[in-house]
Protein backbone atom coordinates (compact mmCIF):
# COMPACT_ATOMS: atom_id res chain seq x y z
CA UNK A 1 12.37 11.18 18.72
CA UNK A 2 10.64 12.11 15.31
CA UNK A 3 10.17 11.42 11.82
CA UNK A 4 12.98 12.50 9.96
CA UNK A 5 12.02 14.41 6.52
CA UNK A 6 11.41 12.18 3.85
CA UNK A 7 11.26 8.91 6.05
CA UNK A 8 7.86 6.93 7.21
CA UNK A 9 5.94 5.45 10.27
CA UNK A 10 3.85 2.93 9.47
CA UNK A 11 1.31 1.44 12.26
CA UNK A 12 0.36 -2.42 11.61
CA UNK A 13 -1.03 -4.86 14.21
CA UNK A 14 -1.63 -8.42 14.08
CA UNK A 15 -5.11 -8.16 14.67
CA UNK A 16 -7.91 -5.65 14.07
CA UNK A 17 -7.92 -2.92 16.04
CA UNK A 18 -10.27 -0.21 14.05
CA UNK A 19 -14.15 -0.59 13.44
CA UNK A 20 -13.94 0.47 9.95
CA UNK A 21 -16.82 3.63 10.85
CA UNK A 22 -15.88 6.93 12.03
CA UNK A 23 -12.47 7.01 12.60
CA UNK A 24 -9.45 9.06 13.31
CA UNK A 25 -5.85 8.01 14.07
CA UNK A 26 -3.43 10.72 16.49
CA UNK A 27 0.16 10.08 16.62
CA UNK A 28 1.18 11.86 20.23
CA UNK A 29 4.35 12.77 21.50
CA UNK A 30 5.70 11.36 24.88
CA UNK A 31 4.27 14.13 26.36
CA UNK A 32 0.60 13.05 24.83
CA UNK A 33 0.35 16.09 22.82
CA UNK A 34 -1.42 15.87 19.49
CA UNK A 35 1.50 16.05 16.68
CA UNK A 36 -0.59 14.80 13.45
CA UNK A 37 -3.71 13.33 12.80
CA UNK A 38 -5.86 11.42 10.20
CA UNK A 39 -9.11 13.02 9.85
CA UNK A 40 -12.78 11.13 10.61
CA UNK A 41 -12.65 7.94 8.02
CA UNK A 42 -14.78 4.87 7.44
CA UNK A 43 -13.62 2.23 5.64
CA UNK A 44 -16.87 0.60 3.76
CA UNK A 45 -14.70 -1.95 1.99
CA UNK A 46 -12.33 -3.67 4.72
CA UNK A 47 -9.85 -4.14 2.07
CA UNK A 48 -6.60 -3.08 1.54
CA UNK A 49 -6.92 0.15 1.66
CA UNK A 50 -4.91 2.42 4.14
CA UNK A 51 -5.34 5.65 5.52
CA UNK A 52 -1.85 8.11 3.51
CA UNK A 53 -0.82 11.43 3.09
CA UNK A 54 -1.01 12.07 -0.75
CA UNK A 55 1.20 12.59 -2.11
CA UNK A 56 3.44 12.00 0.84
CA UNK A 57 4.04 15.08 2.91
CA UNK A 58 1.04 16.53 1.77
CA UNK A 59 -1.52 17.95 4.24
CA UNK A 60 -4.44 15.99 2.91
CA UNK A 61 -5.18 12.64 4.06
CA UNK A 62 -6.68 9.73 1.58
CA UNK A 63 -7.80 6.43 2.19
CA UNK A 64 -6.41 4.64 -0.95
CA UNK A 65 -4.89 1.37 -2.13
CA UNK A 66 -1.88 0.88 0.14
CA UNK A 67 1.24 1.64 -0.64
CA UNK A 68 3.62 0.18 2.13
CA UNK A 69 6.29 -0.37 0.34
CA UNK A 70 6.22 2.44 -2.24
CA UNK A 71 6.19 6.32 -1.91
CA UNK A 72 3.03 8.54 -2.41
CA UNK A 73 3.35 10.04 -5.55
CA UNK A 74 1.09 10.51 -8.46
CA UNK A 75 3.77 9.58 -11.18
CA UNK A 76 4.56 5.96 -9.79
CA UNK A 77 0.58 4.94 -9.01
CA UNK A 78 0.35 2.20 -6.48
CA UNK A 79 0.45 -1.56 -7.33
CA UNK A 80 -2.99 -3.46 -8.41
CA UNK A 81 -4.31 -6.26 -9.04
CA UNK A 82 -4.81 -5.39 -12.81
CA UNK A 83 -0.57 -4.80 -12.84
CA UNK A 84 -0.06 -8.43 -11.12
CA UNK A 85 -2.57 -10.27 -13.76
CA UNK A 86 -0.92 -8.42 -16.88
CA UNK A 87 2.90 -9.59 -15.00
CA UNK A 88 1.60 -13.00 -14.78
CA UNK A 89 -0.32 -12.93 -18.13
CA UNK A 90 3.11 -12.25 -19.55
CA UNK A 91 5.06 -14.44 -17.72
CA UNK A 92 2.92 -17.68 -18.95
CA UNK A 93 3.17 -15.92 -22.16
CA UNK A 94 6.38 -16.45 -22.42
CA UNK A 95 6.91 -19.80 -21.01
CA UNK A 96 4.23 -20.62 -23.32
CA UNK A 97 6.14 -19.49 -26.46
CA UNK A 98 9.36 -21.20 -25.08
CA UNK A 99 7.58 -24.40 -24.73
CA UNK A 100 6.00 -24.27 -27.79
CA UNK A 101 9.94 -23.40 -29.40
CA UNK A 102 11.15 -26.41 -28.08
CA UNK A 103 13.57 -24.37 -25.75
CA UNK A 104 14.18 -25.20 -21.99
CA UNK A 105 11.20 -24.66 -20.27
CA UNK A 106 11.23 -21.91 -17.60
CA UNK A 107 11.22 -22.75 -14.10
CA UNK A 108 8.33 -23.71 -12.30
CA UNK A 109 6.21 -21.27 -10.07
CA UNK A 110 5.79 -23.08 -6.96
């Protein structure tokens, strides 16, 4: 079994299992041979960073904001934390302005 072109396999586990200094992650076959691998990382921040091929398919490896649920690509950058404050930002925005219309308020965020 492989990785079909254009698809993904992503590694996760529930607890930590790297050191965060002098790293490097092999994926194996069944036969234990070396198919890929990341090359020596540390990880100074413990964040949520990840260890990607960028853009995907690329032979360089980065250790960048992760992108689980997104594709590697330099035209659609990652999500931050900067993009979720300006969503929100907007989002009280406009319930503010509706409020202050006298229109049905929006619903609540719970």
């Amino acid at each position: 079994m492989g990785i079909p072109a254009r698809g993904f396999y992503v590694v996760t586990q529930a607890a930590q299992w790297l050191s965060d200094k002098d790293e490097r992650i092999a994926l194996r076959n069944l036969a234990a041979v070396e198919v890929d691998a990341t090359p020596v990382k540390s990880d100074l921040f413990n964040d949520a960073r990840s260890w990607q091929r960028y853009p995907d398919g690329a032979s360089d490896w980065v250790f960048d904001t992760s992108t689980r649920s997104t594709i590697n690509v330099p035209e659609l950058p990652a999500p931050t934390f900067m993009m979720a404050l300006v969503l929100l930002s907007t989002f009280l925005l406009l319930r503010w302005k509706r409020l202050l219309a006298g229109s049905r308020p929006l619903p609540r965020i719970t």
